[in-house]
Structures are given as C-alpha cells and as structure tokens.
PDB file of N, CA and C in Angstrom:
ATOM      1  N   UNK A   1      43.342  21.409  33.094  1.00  0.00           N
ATOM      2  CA  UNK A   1      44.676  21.400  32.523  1.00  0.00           C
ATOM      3  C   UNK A   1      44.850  20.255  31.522  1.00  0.00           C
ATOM      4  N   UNK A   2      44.063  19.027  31.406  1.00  0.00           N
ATOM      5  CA  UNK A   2      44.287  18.230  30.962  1.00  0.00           C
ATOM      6  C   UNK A   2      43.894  18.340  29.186  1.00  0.00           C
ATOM      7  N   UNK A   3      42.523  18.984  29.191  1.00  0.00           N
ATOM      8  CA  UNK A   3      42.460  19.963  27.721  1.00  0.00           C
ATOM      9  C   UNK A   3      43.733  20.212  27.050  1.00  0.00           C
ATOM     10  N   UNK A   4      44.358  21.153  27.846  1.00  0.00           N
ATOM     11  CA  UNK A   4      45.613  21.945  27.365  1.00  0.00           C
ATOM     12  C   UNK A   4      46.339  20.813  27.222  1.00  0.00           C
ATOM     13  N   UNK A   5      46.704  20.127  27.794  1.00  0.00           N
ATOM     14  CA  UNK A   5      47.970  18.949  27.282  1.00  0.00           C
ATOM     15  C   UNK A   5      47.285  18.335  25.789  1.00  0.00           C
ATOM     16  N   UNK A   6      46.065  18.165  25.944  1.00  0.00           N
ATOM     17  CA  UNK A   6      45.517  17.129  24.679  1.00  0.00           C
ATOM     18  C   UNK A   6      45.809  18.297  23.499  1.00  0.00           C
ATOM     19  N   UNK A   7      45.243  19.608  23.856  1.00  0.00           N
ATOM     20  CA  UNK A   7      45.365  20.670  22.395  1.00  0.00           C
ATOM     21  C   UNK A   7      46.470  20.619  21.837  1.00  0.00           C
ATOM     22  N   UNK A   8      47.681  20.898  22.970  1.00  0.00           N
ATOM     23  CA  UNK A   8      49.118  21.182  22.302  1.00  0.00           C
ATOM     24  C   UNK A   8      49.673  19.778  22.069  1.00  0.00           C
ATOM     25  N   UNK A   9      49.254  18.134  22.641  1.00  0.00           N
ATOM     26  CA  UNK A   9      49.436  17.628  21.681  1.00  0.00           C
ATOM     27  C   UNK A   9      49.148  17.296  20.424  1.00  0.00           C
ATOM     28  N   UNK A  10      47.678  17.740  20.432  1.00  0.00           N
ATOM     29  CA  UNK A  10      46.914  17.266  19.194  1.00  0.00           C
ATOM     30  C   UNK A  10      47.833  18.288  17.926  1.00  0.00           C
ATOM     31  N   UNK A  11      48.175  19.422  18.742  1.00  0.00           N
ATOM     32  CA  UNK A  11      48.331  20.832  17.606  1.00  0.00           C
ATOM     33  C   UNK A  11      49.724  19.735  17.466  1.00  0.00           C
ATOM     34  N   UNK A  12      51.193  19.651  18.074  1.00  0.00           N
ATOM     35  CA  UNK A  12      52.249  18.822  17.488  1.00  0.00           C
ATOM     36  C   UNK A  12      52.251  17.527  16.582  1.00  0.00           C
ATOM     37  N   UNK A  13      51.218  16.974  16.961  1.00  0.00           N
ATOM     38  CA  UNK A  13      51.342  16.119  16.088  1.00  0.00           C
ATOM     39  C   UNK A  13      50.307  16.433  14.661  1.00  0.00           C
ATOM     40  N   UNK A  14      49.508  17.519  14.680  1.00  0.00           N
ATOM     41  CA  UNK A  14      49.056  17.705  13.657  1.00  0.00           C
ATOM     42  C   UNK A  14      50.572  18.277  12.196  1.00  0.00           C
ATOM     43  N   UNK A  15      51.129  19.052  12.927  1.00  0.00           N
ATOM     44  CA  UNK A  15      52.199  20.266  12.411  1.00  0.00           C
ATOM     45  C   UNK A  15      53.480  19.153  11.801  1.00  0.00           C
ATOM     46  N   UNK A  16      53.894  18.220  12.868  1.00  0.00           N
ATOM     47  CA  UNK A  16      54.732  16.927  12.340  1.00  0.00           C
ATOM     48  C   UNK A  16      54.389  16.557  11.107  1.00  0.00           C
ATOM     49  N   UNK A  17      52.555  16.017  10.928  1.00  0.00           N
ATOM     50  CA  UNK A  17      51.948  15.029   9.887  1.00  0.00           C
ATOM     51  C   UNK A  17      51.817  16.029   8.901  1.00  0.00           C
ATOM     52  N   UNK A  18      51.995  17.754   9.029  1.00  0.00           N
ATOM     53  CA  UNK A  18      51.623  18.455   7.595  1.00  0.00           C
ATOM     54  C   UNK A  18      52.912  18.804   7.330  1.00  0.00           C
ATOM     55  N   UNK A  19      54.100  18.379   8.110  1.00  0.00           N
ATOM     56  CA  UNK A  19      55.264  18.738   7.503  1.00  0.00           C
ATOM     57  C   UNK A  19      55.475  17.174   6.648  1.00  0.00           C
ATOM     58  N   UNK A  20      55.038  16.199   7.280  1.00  0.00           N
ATOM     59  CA  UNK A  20      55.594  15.293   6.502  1.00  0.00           C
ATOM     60  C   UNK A  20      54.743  14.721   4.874  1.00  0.00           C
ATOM     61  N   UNK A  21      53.738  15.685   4.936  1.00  0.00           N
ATOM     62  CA  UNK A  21      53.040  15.158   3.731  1.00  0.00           C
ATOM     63  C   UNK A  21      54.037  16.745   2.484  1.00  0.00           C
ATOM     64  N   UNK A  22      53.900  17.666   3.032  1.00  0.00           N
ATOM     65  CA  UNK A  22      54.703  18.476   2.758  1.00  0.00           C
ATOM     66  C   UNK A  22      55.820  18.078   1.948  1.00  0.00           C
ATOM     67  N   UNK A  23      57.051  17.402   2.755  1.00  0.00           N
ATOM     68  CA  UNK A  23      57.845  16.835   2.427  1.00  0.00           C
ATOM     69  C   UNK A  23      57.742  15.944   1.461  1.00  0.00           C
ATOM     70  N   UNK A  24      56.864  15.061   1.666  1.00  0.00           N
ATOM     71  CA  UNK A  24      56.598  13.825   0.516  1.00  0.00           C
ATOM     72  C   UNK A  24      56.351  14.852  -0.404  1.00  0.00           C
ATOM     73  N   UNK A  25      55.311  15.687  -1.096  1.00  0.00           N
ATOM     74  CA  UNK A  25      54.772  16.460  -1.604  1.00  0.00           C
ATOM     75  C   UNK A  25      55.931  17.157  -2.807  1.00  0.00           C
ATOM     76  N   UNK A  26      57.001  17.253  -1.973  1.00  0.00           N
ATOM     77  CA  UNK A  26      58.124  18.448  -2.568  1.00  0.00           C
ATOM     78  C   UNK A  26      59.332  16.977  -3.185  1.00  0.00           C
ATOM     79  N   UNK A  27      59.167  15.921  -2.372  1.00  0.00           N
ATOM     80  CA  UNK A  27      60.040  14.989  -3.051  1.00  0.00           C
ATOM     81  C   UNK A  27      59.473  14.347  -4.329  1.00  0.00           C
ATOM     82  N   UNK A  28      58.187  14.130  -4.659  1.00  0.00           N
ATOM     83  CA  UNK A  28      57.190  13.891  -5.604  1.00  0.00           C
ATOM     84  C   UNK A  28      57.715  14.506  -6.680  1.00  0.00           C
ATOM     85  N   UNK A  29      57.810  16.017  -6.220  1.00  0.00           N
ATOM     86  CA  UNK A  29      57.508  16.805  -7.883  1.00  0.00           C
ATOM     87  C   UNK A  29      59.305  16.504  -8.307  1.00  0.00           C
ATOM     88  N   UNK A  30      59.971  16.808  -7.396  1.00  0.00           N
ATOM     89  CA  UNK A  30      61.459  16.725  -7.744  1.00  0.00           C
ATOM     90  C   UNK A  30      61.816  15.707  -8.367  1.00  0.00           C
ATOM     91  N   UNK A  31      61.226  14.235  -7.639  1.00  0.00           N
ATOM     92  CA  UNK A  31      61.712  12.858  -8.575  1.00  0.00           C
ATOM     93  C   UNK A  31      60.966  12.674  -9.870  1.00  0.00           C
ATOM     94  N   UNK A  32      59.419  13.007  -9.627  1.00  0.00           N
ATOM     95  CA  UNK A  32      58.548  12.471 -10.623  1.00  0.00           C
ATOM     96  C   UNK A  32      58.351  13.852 -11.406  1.00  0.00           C
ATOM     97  N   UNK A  33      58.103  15.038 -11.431  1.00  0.00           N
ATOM     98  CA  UNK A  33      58.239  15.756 -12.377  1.00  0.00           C
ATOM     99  C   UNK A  33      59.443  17.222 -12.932  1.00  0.00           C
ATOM    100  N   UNK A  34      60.114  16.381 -12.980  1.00  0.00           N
ATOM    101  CA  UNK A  34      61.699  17.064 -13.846  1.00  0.00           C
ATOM    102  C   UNK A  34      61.306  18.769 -14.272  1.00  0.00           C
ATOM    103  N   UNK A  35      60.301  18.851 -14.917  1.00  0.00           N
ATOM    104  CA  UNK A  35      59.545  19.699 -15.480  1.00  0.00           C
ATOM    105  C   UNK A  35      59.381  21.087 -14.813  1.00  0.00           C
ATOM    106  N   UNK A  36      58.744  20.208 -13.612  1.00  0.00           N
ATOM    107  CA  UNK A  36      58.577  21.473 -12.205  1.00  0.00           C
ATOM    108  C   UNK A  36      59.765  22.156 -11.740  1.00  0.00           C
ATOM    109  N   UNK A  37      60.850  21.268 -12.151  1.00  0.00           N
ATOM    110  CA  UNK A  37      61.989  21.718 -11.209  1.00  0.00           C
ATOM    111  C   UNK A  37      62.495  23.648 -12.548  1.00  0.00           C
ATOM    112  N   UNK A  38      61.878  23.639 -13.200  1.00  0.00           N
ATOM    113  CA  UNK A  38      62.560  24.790 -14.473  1.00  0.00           C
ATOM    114  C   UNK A  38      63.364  25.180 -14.808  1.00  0.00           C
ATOM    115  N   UNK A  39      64.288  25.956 -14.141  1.00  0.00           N
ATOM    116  CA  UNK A  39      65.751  26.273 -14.681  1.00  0.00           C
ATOM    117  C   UNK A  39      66.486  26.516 -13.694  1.00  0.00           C
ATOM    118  N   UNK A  40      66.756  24.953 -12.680  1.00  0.00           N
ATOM    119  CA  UNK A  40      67.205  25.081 -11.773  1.00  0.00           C
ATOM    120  C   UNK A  40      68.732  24.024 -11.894  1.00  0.00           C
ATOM    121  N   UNK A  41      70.077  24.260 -11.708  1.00  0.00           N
ATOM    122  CA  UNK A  41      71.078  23.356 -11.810  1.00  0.00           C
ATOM    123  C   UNK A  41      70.936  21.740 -11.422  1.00  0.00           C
ATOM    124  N   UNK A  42      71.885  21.406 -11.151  1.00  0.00           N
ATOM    125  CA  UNK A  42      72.014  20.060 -10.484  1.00  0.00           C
ATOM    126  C   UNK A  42      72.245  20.103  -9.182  1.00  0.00           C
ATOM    127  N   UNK A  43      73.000  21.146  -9.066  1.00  0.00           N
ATOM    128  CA  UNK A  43      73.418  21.119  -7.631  1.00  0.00           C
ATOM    129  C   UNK A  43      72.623  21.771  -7.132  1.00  0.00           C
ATOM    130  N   UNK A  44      71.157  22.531  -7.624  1.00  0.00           N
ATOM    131  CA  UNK A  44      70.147  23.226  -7.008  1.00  0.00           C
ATOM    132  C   UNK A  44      69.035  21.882  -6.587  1.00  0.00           C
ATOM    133  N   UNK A  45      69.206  21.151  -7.717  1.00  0.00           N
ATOM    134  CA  UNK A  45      68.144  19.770  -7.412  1.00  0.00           C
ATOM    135  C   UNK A  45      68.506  18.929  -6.163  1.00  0.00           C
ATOM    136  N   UNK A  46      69.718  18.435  -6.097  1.00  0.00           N
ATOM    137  CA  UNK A  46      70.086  17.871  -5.374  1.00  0.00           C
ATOM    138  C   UNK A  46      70.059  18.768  -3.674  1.00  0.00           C
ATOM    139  N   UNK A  47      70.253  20.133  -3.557  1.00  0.00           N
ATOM    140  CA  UNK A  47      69.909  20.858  -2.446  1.00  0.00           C
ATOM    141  C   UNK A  47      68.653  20.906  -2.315  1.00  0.00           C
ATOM    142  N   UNK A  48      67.594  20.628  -2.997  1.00  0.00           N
ATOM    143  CA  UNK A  48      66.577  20.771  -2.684  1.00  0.00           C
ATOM    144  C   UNK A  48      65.820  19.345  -2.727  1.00  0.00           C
ATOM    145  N   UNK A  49      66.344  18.256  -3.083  1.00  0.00           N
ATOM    146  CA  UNK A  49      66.334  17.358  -2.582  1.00  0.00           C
ATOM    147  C   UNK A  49      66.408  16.796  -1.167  1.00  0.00           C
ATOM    148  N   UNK A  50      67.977  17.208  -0.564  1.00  0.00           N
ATOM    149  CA  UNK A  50      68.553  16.844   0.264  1.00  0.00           C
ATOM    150  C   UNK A  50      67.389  17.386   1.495  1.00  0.00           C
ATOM    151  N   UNK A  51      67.123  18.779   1.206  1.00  0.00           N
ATOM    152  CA  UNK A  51      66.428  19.554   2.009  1.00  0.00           C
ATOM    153  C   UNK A  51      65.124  19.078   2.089  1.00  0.00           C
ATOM    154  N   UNK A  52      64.453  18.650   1.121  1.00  0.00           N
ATOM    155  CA  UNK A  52      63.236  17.679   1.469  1.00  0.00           C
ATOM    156  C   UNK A  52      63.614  16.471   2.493  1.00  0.00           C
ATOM    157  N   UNK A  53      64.491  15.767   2.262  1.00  0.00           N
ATOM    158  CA  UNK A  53      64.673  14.365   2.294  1.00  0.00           C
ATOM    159  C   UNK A  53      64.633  14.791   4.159  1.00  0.00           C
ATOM    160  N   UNK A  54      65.766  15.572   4.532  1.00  0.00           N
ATOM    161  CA  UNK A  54      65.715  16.251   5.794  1.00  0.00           C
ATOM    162  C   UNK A  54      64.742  16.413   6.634  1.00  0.00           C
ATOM    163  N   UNK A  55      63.744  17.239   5.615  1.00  0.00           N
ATOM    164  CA  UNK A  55      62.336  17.561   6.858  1.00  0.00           C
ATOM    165  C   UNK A  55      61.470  16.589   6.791  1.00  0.00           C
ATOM    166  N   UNK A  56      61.742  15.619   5.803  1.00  0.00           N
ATOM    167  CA  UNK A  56      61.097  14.370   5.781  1.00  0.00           C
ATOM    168  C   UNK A  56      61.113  13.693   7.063  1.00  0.00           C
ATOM    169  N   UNK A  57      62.437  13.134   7.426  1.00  0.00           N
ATOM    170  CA  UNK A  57      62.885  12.999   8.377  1.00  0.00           C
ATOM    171  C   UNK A  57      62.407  13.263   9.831  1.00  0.00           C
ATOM    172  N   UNK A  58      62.976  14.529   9.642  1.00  0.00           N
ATOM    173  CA  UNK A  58      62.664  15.412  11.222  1.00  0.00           C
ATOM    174  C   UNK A  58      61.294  15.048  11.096  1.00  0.00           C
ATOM    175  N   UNK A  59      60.258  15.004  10.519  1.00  0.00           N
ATOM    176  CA  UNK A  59      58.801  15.255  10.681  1.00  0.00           C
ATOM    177  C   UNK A  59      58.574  13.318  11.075  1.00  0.00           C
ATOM    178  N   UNK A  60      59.066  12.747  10.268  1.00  0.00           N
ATOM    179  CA  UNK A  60      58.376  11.287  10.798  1.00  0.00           C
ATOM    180  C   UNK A  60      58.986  11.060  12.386  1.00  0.00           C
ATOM    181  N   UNK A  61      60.506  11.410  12.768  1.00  0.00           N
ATOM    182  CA  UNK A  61      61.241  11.320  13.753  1.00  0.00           C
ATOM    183  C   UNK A  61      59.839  12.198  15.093  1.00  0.00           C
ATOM    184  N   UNK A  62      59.336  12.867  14.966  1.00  0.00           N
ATOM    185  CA  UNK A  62      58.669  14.280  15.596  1.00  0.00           C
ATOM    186  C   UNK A  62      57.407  13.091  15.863  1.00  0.00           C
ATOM    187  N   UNK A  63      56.826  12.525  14.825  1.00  0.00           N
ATOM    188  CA  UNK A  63      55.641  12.284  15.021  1.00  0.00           C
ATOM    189  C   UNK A  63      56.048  10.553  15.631  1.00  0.00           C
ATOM    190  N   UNK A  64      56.777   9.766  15.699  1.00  0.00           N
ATOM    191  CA  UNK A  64      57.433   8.799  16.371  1.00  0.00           C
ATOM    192  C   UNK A  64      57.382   8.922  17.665  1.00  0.00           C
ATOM    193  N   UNK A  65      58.221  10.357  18.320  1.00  0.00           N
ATOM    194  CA  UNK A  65      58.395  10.334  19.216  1.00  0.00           C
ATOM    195  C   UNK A  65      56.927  10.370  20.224  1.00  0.00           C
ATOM    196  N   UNK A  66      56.762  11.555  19.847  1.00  0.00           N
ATOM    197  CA  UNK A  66      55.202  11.933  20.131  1.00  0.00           C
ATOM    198  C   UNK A  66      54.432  10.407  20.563  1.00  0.00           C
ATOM    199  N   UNK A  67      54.480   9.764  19.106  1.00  0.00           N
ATOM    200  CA  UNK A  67      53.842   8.253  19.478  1.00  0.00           C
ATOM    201  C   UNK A  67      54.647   7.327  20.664  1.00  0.00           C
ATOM    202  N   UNK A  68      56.199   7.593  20.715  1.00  0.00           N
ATOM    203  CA  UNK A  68      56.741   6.771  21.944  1.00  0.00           C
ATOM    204  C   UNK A  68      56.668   7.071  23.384  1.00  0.00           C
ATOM    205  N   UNK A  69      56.544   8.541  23.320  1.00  0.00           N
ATOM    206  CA  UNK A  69      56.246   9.091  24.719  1.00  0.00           C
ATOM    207  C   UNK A  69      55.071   9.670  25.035  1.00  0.00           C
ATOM    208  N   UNK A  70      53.982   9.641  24.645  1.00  0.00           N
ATOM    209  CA  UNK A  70      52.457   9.790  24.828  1.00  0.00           C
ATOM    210  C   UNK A  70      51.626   9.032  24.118  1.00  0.00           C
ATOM    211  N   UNK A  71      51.653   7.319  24.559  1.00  0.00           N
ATOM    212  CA  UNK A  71      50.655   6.556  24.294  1.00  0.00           C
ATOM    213  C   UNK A  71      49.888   6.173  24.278  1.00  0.00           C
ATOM    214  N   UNK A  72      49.703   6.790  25.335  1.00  0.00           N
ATOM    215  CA  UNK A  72      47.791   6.991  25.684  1.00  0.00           C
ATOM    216  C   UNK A  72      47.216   7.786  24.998  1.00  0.00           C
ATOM    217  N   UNK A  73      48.063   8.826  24.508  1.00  0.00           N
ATOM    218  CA  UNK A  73      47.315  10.048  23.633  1.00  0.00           C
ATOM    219  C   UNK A  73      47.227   9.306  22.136  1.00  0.00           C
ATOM    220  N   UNK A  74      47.873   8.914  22.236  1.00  0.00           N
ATOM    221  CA  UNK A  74      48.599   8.592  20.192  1.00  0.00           C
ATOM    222  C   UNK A  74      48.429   6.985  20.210  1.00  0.00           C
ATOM    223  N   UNK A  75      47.488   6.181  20.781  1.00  0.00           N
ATOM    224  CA  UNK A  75      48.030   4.878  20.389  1.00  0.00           C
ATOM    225  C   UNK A  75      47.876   4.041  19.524  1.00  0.00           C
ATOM    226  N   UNK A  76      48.665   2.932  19.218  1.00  0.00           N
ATOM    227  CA  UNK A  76      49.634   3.297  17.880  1.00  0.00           C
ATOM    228  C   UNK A  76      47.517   1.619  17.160  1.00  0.00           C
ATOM    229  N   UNK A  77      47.810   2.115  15.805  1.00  0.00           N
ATOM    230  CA  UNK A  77      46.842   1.515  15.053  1.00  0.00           C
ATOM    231  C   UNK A  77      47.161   0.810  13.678  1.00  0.00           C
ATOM    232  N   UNK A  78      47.126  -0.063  13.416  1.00  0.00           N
ATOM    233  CA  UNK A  78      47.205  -0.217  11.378  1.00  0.00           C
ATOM    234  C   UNK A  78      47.176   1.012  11.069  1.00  0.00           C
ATOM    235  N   UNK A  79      47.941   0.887   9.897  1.00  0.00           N
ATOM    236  CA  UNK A  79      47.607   1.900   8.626  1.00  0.00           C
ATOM    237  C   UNK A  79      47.073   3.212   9.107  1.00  0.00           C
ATOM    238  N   UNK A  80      47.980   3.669  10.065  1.00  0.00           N
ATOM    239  CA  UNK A  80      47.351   5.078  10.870  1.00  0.00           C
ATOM    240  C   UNK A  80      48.056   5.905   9.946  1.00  0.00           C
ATOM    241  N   UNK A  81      49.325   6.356   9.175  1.00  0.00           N
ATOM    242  CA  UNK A  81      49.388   6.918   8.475  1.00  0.00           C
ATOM    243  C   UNK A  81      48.817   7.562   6.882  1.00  0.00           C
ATOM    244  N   UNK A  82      48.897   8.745   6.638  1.00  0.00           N
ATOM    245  CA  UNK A  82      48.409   9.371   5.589  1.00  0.00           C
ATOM    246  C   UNK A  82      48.782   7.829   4.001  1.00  0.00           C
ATOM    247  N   UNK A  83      47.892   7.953   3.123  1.00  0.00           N
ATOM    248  CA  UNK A  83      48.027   7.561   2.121  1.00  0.00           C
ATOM    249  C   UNK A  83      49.525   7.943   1.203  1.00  0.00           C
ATOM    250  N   UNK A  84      49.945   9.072   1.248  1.00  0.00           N
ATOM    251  CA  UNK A  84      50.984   9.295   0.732  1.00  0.00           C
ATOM    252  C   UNK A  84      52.417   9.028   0.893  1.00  0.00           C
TER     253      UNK A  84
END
C-alpha cells in the first residue's frame, strides 16, 4: 500500500508543478508579448490575466501544502523549484 500512497503523491505533486509552470507560461506571453495576445480587448487581457494569476496561485498553494503535510515524502531542499 505504501507504493500507492508514494504514486498518487508523486502523480499530485507532479500535476500542481505542471499547472504552475503552465501558469507562469500563460502570464509570460500576456505581460511580455502583447503580440500573442491578437485581437483580444482589455477587459479580455485583464480576464485572462486574472485567470492565470489564479491558477498560479492554486497550483503553488497545492504544491505547499503537499510539502506541509507530507514531509517525509516532499522534503523541503534549496532551489527545489522549476527555473521559471
């Protein structure tokens, strides 16, 4: 049984860290390339902003927790996060 706890944590905290590069990913093109955004309003930028900024969020909050309540599984290192 103990497998199974490590898979489905390994699988949550994998899914957290690809939402949050995700997120970075989608806030990138929005701030840094104007371009990408095409013929979308202001108030479409800013919703899709907001909506990044959100799962940004939820995803570091997800992978936190994970690290506060399974520390033996996740424990904590330098510079354990992604480059981005």
């Amino acid at each position: 049984m103990n497998d199974y706890k490590a898979t489905v944590l390994e699988g949550l905290m994998s899914k957290a860290q690809t939402d949050r590069l995700e997120s970075k990913t989608s806030l990138s093109i929005l701030l840094d390339f104007p371009a990408g955004i095409g013929d979308h309003s202001t108030s479409d930028l800013h919703n899709n902003l907001n909506e990044a900024l959100s799962s940004l969020a939820d995803a570091e909050d997800r992978i936190e927790t994970l690290k506060r309540n399974y520390p033996n599984h996740f424990p904590t290192t330098p510079n354990q996060n992604p480059p981005f």
